[in-house]
C-alpha atoms as a PDB file:
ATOM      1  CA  UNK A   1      12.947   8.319 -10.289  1.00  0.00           C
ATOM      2  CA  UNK A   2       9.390  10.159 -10.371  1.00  0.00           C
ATOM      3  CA  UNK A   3       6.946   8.113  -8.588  1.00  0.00           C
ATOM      4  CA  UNK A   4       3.231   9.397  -9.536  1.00  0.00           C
ATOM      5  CA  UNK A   5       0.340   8.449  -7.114  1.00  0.00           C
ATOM      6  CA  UNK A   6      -3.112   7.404  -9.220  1.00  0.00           C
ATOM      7  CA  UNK A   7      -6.089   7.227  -6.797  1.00  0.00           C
ATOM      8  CA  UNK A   8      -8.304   4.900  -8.579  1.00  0.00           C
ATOM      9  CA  UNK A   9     -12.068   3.562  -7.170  1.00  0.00           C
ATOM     10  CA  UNK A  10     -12.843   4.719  -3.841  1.00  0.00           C
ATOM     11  CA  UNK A  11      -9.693   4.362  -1.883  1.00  0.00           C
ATOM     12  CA  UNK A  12      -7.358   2.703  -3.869  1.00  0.00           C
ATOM     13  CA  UNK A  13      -3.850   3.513  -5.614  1.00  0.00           C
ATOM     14  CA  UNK A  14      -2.164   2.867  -8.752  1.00  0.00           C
ATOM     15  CA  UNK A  15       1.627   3.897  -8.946  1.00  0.00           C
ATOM     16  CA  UNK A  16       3.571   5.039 -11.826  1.00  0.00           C
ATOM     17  CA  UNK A  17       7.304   4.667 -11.977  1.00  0.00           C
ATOM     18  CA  UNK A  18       9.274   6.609 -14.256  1.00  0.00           C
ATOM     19  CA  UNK A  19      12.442   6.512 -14.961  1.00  0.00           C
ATOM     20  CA  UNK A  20      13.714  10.230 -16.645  1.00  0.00           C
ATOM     21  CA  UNK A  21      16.733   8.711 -17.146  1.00  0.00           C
ATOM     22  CA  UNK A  22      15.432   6.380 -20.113  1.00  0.00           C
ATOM     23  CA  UNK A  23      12.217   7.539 -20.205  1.00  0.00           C
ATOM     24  CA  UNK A  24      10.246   4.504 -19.526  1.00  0.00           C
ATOM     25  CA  UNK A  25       7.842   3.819 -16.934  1.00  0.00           C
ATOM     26  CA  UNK A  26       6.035   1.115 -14.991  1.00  0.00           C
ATOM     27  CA  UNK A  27       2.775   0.727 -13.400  1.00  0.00           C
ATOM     28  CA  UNK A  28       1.790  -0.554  -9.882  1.00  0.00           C
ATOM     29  CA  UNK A  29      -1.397  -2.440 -10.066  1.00  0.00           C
ATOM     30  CA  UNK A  30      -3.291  -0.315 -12.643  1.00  0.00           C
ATOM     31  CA  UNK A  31      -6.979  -0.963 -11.739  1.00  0.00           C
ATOM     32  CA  UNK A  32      -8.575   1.399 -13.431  1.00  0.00           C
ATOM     33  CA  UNK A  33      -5.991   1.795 -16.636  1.00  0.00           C
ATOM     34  CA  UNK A  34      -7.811   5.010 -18.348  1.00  0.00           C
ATOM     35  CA  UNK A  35      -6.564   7.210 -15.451  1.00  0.00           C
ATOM     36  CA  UNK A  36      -3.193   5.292 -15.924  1.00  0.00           C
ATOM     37  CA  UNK A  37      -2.894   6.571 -19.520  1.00  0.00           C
ATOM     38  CA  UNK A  38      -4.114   9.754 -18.566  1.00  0.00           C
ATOM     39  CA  UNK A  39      -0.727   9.959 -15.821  1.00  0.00           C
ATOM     40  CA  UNK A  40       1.319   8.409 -18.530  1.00  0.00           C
ATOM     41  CA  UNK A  41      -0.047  11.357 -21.562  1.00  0.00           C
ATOM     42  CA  UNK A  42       1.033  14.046 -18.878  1.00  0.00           C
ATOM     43  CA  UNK A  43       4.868  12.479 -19.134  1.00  0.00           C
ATOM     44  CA  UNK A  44       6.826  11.913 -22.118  1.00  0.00           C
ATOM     45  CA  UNK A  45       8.048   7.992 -20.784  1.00  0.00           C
ATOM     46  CA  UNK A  46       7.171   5.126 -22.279  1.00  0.00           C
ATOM     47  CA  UNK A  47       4.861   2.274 -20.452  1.00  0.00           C
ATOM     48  CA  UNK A  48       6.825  -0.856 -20.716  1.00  0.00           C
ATOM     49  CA  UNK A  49       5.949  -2.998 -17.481  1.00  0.00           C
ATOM     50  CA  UNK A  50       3.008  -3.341 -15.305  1.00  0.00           C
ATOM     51  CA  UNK A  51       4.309  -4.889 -11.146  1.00  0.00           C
ATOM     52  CA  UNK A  52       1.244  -6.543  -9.951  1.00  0.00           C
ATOM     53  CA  UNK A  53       1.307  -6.450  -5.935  1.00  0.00           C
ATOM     54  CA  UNK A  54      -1.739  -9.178  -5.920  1.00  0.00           C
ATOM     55  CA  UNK A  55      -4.333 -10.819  -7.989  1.00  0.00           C
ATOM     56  CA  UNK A  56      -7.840  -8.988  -6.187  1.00  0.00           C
ATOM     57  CA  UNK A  57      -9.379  -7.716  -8.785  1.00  0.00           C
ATOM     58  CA  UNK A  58      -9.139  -3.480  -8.065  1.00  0.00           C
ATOM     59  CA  UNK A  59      -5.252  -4.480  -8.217  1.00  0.00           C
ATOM     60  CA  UNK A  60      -5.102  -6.504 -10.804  1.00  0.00           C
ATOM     61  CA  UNK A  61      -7.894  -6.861 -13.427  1.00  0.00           C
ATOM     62  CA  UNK A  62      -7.110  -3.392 -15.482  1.00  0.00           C
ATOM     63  CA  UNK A  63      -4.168  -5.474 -16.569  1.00  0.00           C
ATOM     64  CA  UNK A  64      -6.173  -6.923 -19.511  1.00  0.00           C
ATOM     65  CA  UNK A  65      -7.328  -3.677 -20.937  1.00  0.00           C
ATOM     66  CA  UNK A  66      -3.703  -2.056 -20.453  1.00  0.00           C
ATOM     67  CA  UNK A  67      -2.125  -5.505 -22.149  1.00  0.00           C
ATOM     68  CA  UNK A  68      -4.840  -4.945 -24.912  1.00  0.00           C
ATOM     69  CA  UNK A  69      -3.879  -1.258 -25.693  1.00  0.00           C
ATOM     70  CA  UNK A  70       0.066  -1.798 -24.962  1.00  0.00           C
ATOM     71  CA  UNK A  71       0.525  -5.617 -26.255  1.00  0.00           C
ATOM     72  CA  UNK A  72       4.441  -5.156 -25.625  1.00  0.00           C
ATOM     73  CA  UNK A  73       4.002  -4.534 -22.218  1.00  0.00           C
ATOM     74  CA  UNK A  74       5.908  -7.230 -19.245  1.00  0.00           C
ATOM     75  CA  UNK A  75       3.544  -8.244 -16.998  1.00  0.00           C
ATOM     76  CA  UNK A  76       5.255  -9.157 -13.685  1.00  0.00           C
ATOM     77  CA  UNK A  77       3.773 -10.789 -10.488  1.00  0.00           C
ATOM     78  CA  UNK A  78       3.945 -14.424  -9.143  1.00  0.00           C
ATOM     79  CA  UNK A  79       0.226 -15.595  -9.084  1.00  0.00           C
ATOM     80  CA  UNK A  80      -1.269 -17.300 -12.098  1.00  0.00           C
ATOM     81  CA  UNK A  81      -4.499 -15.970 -10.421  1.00  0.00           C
ATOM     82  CA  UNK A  82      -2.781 -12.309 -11.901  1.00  0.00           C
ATOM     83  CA  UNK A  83      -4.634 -11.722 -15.276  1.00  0.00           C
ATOM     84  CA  UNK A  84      -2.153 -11.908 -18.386  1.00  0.00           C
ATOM     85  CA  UNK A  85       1.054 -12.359 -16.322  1.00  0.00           C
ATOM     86  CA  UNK A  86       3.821 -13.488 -18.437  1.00  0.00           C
ATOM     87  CA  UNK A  87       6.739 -13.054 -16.022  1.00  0.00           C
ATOM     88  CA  UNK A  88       6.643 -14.987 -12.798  1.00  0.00           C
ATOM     89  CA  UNK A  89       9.214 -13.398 -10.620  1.00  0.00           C
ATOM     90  CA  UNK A  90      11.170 -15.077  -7.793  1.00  0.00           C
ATOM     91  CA  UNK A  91      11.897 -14.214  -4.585  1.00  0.00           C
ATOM     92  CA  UNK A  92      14.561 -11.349  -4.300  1.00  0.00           C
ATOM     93  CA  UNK A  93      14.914 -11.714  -8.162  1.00  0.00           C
ATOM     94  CA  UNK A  94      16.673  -7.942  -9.627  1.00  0.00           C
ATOM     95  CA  UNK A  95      15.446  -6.857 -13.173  1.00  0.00           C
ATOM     96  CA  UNK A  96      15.298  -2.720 -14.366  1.00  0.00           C
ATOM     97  CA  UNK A  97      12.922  -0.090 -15.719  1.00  0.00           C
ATOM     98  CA  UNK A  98      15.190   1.689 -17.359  1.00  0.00           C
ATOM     99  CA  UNK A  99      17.635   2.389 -15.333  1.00  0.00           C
ATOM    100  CA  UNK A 100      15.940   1.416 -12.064  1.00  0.00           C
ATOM    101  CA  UNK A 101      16.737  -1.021 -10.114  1.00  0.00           C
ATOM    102  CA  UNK A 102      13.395  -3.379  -8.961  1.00  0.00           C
ATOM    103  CA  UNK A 103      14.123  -6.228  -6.779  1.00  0.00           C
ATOM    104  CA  UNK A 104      10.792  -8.659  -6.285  1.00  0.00           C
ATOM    105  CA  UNK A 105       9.910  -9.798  -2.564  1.00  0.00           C
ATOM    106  CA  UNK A 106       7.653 -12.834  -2.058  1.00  0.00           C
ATOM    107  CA  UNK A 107       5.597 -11.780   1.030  1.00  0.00           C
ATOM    108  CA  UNK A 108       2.483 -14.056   1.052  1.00  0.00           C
ATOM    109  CA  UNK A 109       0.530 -12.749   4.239  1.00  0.00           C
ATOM    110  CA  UNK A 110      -2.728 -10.961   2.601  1.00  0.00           C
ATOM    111  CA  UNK A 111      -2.553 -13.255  -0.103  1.00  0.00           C
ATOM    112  CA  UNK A 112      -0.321 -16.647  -1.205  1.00  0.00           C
ATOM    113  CA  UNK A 113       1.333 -14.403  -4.477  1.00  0.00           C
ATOM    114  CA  UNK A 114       1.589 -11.421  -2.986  1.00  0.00           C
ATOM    115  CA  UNK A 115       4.759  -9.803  -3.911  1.00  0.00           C
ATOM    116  CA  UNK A 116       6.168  -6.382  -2.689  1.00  0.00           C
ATOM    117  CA  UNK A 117       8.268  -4.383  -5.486  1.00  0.00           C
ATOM    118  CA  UNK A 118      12.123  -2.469  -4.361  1.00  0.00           C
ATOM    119  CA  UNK A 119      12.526   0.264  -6.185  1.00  0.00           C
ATOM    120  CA  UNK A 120      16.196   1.968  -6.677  1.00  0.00           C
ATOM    121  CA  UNK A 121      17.497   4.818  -8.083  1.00  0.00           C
ATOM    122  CA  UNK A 122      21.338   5.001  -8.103  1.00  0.00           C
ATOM    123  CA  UNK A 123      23.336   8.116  -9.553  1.00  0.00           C
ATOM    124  CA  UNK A 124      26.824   8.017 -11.705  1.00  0.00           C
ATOM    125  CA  UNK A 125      28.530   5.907  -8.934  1.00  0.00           C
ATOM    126  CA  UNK A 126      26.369   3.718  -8.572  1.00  0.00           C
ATOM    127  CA  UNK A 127      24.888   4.736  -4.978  1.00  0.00           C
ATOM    128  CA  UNK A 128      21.357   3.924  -4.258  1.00  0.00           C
ATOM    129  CA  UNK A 129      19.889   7.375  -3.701  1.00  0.00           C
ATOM    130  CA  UNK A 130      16.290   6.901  -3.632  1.00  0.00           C
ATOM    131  CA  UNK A 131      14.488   3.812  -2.507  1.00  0.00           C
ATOM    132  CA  UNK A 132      10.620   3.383  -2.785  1.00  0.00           C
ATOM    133  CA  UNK A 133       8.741  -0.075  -1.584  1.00  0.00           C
ATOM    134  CA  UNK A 134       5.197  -0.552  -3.472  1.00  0.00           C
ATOM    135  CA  UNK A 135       3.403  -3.303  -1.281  1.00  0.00           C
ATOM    136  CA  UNK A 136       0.087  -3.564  -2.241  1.00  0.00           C
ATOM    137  CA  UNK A 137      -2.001  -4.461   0.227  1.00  0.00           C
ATOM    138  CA  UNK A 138       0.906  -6.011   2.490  1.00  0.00           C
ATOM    139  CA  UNK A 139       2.238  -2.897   4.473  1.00  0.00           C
ATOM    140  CA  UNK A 140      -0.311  -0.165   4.693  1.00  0.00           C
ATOM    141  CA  UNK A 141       0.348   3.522   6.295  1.00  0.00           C
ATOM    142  CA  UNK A 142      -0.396   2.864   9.619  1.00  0.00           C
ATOM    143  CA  UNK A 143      -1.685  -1.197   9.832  1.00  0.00           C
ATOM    144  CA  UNK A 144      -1.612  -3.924   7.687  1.00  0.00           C
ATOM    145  CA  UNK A 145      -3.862  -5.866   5.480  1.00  0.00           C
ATOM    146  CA  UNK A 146      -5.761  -9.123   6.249  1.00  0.00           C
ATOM    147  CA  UNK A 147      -4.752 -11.861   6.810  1.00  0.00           C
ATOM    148  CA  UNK A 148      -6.906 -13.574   3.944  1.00  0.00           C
ATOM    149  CA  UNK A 149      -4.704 -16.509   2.603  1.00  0.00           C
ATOM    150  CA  UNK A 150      -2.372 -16.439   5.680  1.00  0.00           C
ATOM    151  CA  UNK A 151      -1.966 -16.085   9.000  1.00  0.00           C
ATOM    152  CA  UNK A 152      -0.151 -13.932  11.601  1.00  0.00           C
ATOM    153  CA  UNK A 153       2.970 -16.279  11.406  1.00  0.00           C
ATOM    154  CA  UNK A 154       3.219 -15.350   7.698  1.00  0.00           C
ATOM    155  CA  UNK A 155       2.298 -11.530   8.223  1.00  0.00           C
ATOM    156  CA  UNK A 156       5.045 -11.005  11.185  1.00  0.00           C
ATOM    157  CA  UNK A 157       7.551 -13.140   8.563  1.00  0.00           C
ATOM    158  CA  UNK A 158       6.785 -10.767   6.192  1.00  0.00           C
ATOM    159  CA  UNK A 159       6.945  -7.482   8.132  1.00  0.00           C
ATOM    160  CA  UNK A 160       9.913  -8.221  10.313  1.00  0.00           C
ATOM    161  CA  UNK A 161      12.270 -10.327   8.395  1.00  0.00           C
ATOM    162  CA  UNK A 162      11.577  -8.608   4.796  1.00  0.00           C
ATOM    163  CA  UNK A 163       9.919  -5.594   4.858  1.00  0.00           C
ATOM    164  CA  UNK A 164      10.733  -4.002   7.896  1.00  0.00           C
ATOM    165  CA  UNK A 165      14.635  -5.050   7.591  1.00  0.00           C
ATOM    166  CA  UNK A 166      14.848  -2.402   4.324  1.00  0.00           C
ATOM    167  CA  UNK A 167      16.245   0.633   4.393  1.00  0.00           C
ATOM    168  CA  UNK A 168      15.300   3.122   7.156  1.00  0.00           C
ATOM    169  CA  UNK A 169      14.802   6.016   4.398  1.00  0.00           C
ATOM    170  CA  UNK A 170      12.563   3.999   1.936  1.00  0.00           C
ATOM    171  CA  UNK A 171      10.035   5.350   0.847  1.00  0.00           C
ATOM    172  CA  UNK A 172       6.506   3.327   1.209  1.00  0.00           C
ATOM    173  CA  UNK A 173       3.907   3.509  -1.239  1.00  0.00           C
ATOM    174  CA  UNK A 174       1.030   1.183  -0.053  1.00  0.00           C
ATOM    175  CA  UNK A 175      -2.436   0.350  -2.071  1.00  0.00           C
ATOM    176  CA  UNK A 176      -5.044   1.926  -0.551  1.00  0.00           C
ATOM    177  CA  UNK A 177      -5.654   5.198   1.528  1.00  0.00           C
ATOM    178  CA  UNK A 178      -6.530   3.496   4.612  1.00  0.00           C
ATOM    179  CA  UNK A 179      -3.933   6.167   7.527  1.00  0.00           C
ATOM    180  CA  UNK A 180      -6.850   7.753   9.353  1.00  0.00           C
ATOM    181  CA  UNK A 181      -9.035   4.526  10.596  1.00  0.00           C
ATOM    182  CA  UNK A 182      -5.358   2.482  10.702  1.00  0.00           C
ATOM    183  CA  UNK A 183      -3.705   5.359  12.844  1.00  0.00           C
ATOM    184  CA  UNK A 184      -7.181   5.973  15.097  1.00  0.00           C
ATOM    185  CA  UNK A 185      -7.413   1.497  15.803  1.00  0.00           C
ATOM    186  CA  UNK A 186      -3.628   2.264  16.367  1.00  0.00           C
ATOM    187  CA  UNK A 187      -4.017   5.138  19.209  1.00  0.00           C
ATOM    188  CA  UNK A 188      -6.344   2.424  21.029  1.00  0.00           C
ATOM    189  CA  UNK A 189      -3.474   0.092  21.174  1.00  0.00           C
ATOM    190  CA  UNK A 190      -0.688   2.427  21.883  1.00  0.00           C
ATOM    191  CA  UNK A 191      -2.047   5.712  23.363  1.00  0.00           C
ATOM    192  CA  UNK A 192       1.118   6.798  25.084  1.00  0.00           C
ATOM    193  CA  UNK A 193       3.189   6.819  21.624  1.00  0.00           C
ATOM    194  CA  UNK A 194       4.185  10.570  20.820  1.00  0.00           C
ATOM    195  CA  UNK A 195       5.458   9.636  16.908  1.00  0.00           C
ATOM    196  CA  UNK A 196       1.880   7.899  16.618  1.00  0.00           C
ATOM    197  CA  UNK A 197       0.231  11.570  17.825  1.00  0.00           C
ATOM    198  CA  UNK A 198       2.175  12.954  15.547  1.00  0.00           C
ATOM    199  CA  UNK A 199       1.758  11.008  12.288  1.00  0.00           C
ATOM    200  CA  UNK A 200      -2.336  10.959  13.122  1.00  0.00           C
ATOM    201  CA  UNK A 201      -2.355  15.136  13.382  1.00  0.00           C
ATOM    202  CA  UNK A 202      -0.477  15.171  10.589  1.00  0.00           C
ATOM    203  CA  UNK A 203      -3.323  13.503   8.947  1.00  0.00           C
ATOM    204  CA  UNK A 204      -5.845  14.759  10.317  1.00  0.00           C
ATOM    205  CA  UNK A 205      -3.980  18.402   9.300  1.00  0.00           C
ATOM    206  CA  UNK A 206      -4.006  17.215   5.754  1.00  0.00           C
ATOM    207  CA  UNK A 207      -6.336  19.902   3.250  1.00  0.00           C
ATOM    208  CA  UNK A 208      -5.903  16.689   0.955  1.00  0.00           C
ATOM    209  CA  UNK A 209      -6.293  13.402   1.694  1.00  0.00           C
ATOM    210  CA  UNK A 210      -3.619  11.826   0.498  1.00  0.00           C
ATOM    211  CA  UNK A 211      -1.136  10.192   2.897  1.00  0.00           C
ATOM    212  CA  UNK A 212       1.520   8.284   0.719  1.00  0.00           C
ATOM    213  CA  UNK A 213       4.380   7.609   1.109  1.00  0.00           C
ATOM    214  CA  UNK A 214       5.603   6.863   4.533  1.00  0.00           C
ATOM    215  CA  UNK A 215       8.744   5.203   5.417  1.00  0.00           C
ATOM    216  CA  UNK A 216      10.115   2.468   6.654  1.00  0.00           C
ATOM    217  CA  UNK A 217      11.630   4.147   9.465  1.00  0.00           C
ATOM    218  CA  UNK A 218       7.920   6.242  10.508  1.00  0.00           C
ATOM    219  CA  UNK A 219       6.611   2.664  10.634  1.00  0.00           C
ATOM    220  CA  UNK A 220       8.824   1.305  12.804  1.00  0.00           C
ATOM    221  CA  UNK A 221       7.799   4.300  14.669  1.00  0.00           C
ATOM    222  CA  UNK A 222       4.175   4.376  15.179  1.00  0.00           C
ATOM    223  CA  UNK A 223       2.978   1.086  12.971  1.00  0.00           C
ATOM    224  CA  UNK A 224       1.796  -1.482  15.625  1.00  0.00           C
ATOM    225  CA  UNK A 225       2.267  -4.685  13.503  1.00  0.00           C
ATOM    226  CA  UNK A 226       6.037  -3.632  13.339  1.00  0.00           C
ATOM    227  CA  UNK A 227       5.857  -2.994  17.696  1.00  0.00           C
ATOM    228  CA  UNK A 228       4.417  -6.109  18.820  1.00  0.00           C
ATOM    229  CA  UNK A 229       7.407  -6.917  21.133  1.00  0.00           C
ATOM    230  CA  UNK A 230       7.035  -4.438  22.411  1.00  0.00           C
ATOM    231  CA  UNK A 231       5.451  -3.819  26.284  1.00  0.00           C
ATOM    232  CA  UNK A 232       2.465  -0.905  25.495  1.00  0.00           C
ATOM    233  CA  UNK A 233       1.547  -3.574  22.737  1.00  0.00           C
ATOM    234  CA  UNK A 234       1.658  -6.346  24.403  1.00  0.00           C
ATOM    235  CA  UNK A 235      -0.127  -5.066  27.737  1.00  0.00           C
ATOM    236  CA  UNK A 236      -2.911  -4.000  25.309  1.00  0.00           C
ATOM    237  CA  UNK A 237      -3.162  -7.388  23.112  1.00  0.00           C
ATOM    238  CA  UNK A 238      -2.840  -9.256  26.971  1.00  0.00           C
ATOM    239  CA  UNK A 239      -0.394 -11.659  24.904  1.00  0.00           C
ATOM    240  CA  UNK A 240       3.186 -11.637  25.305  1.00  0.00           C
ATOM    241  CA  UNK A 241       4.316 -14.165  22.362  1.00  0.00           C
ATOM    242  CA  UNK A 242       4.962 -12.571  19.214  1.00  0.00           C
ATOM    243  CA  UNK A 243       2.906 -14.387  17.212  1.00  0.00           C
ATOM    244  CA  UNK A 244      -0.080 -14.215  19.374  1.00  0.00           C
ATOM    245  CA  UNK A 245       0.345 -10.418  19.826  1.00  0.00           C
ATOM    246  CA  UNK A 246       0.341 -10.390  15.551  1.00  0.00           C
ATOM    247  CA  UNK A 247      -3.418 -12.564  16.012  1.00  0.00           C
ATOM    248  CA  UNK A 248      -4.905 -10.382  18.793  1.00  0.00           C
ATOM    249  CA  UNK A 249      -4.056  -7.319  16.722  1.00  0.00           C
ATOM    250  CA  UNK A 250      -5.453  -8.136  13.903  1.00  0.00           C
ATOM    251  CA  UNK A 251      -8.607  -9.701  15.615  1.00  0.00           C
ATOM    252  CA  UNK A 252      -9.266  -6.207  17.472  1.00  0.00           C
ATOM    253  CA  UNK A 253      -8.314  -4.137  14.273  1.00  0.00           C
ATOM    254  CA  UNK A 254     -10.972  -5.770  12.170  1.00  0.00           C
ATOM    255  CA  UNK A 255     -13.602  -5.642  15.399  1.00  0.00           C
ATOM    256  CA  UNK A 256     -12.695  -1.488  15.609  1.00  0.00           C
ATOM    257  CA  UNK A 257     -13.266  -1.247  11.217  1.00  0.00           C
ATOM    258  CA  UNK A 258     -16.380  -2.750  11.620  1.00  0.00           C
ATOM    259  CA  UNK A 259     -17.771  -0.984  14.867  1.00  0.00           C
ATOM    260  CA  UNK A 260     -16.196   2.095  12.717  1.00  0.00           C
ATOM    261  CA  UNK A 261     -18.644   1.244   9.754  1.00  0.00           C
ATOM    262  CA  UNK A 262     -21.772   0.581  11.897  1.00  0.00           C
ATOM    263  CA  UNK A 263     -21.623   4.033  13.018  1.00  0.00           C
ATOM    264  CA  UNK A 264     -20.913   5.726  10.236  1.00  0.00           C
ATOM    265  CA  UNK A 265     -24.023   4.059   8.497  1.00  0.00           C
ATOM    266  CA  UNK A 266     -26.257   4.920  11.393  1.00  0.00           C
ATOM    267  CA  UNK A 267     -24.941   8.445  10.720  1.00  0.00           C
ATOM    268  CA  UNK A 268     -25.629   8.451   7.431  1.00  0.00           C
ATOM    269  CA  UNK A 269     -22.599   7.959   6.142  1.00  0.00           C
ATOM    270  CA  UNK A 270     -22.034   5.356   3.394  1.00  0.00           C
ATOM    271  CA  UNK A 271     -18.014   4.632   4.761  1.00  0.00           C
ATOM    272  CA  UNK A 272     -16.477   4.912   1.380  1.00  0.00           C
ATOM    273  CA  UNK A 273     -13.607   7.325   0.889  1.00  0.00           C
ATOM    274  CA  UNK A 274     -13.818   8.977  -2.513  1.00  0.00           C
ATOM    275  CA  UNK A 275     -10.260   9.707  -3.934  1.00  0.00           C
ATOM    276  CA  UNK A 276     -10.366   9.690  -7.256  1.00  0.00           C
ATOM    277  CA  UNK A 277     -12.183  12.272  -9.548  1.00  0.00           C
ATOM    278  CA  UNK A 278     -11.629  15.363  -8.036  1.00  0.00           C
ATOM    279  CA  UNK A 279      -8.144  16.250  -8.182  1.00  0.00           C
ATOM    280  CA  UNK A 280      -7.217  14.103 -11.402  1.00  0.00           C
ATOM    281  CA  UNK A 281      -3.681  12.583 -10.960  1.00  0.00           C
ATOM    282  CA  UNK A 282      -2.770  14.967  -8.702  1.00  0.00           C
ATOM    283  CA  UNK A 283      -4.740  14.576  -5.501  1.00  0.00           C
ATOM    284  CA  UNK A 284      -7.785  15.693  -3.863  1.00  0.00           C
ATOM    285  CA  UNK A 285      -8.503  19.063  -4.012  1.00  0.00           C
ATOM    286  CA  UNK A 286      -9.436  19.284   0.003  1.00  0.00           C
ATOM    287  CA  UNK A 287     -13.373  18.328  -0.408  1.00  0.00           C
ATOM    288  CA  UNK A 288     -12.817  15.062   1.452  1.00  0.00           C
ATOM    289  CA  UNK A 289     -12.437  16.080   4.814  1.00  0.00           C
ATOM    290  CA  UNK A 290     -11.049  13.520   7.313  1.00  0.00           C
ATOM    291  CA  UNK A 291     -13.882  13.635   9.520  1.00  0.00           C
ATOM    292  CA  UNK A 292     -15.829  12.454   6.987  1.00  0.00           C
ATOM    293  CA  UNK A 293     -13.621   8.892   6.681  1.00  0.00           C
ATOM    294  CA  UNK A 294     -14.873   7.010   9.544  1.00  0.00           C
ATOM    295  CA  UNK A 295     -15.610   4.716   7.144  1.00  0.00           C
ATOM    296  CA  UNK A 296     -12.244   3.965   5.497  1.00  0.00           C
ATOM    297  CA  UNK A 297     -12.097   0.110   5.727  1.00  0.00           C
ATOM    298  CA  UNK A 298     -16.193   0.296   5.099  1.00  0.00           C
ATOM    299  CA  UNK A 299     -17.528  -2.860   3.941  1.00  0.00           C
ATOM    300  CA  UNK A 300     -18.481  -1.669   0.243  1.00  0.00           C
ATOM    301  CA  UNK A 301     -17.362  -5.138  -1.181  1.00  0.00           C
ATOM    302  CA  UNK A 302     -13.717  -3.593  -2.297  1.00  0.00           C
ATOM    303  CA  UNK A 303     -12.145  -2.906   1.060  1.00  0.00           C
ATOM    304  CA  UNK A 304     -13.048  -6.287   2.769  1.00  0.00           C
ATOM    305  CA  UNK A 305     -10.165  -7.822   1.778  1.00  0.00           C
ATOM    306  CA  UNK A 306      -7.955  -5.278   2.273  1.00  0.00           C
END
């Protein structure tokens, strides 16, 4: 499995999975699909599915264009609000790429359809050796997204019982490049936590901005929305219940983005993180220094409902 990170807009991610087994590929949420046929012309595999995470449009509307140049192409997802789905898949449902192994994970929280895609790779006996998670705008490096068509009931759901119960060694490819402001909100809330020092000056360390994958296992680490039982979290949320903890979080998350984007406009900054354009398919080329991303969650009318 060869899993090819596309930043796309301002701070977004496409994904392509390709299988050099079979040579065929699929794409994660290809918003902007010429720099999706770009990755694909740099690999000999054929496109022949496209895994929607969510119907907002810098996930989902490149599908038309890409469905329009490839009309072959499955469509998966489970939101008729995804443009020109054509396979609504269930809950937990298997189907391949290839030779991969993609199991389909219902995990309305950010939105009703969202849907979180388990990626396998498995060698001559069968044994699962690489296992990648591409969730959208679910699980992010770090945090989580809004709660926009749920609530924190739905979110911990998701996060506990589905997401977080994978693998410890997944591999967690998230939609947007969002670690620095997540990780910073997250050192307010848990200051004492070592692994969450040490994921943020890795970051920080980074000559390129680019901070997929995690895994499952660092985010049980340092990811608050996967610690809210426990006591640093709760002392700093003042809740105890579970629930309430997953409410308060989010609540002082979104206050810390926006007090994030009022100073970075009254610094001049315009709080969008530019990914895409400067390293190609490949990354950044180190021009987008992380003290320059105060603004990562900015309110630029793509990120809001992140």
């Amino acid at each position: 499995m060869h899993i090819i990170p596309i930043p796309i807009f301002e701070h977004n991610y496409s994904y392509l999975i390709v299988d050099d087994k079979a040579n065929e590929a699929a794409v994660v949420d290809p918003g902007e699909p010429q720099k999706v046929l770009t990755a694909l012309a740099q690999t000999s595999a054929k496109l022949t599915s496209i895994l929607t995470t969510h119907h907002h449009p810098h996930h989902a509307n490149g599908n038309i264009e890409l469905v329009l140049s490839k009309p072959t192409l499955a469509v998966y997802g489970a939101d008729a609000r995804i443009p020109e789905l054509n396979y609504v898949c269930k809950h937990n449902e298997e189907f391949t790429v290839g030779t991969l192994k993609v199991r389909s994970l219902h995990t309305p929280s950010h939105t009703k359809g969202s849907v979180c895609y388990y990626v396998r790779d498995g060698d001559e006996m069968n044994e699962e050796k690489e296992k990648a998670v591409f969730t959208g705008d679910t699980l992010l490096v770090g945090g989580c997204g809004r709660f926009v068509e749920g609530d924190a009931k739905d979110m911990y759901h998701v996060l506990y019982s589905i997401l977080g119960s994978l693998p410890k060694d997944t591999q967690v490819f998230c939609g947007h490049e969002s670690a620095f402001l997540n990780l910073q909100f997250a050192s307010t809330i848990d200051p004492n936590n070592p692994n969450l020092h040490k994921k943020l000056n890795w970051v920080q360390a980074q000559s390129t901005y680019r901070t997929v994958p995690s895994t499952i296992e660092e985010e049980l680490e340092y990811n608050p929305y996967l610690r809210v039982s426990e006591p640093s979290i709760q002392q700093a949320t003042n809740v105890s219940d579970n629930f309430e903890v997953m409410t308060m979080l989010r609540a002082l998350n979104d206050n810390f983005n926006a007090q994030h984007h009022r100073s970075s406009r009254a610094n001049g900054h315009n709080g969008i993180v530019r990914i895409n354009g400067i390293g190609g398919i490949n990354g950044i080329n180190g021009l987008n220094r992380i003290n320059e991303m105060a603004g990562i969650n900015g309110m630029n009318g793509i990120s809001t409902l992140m």
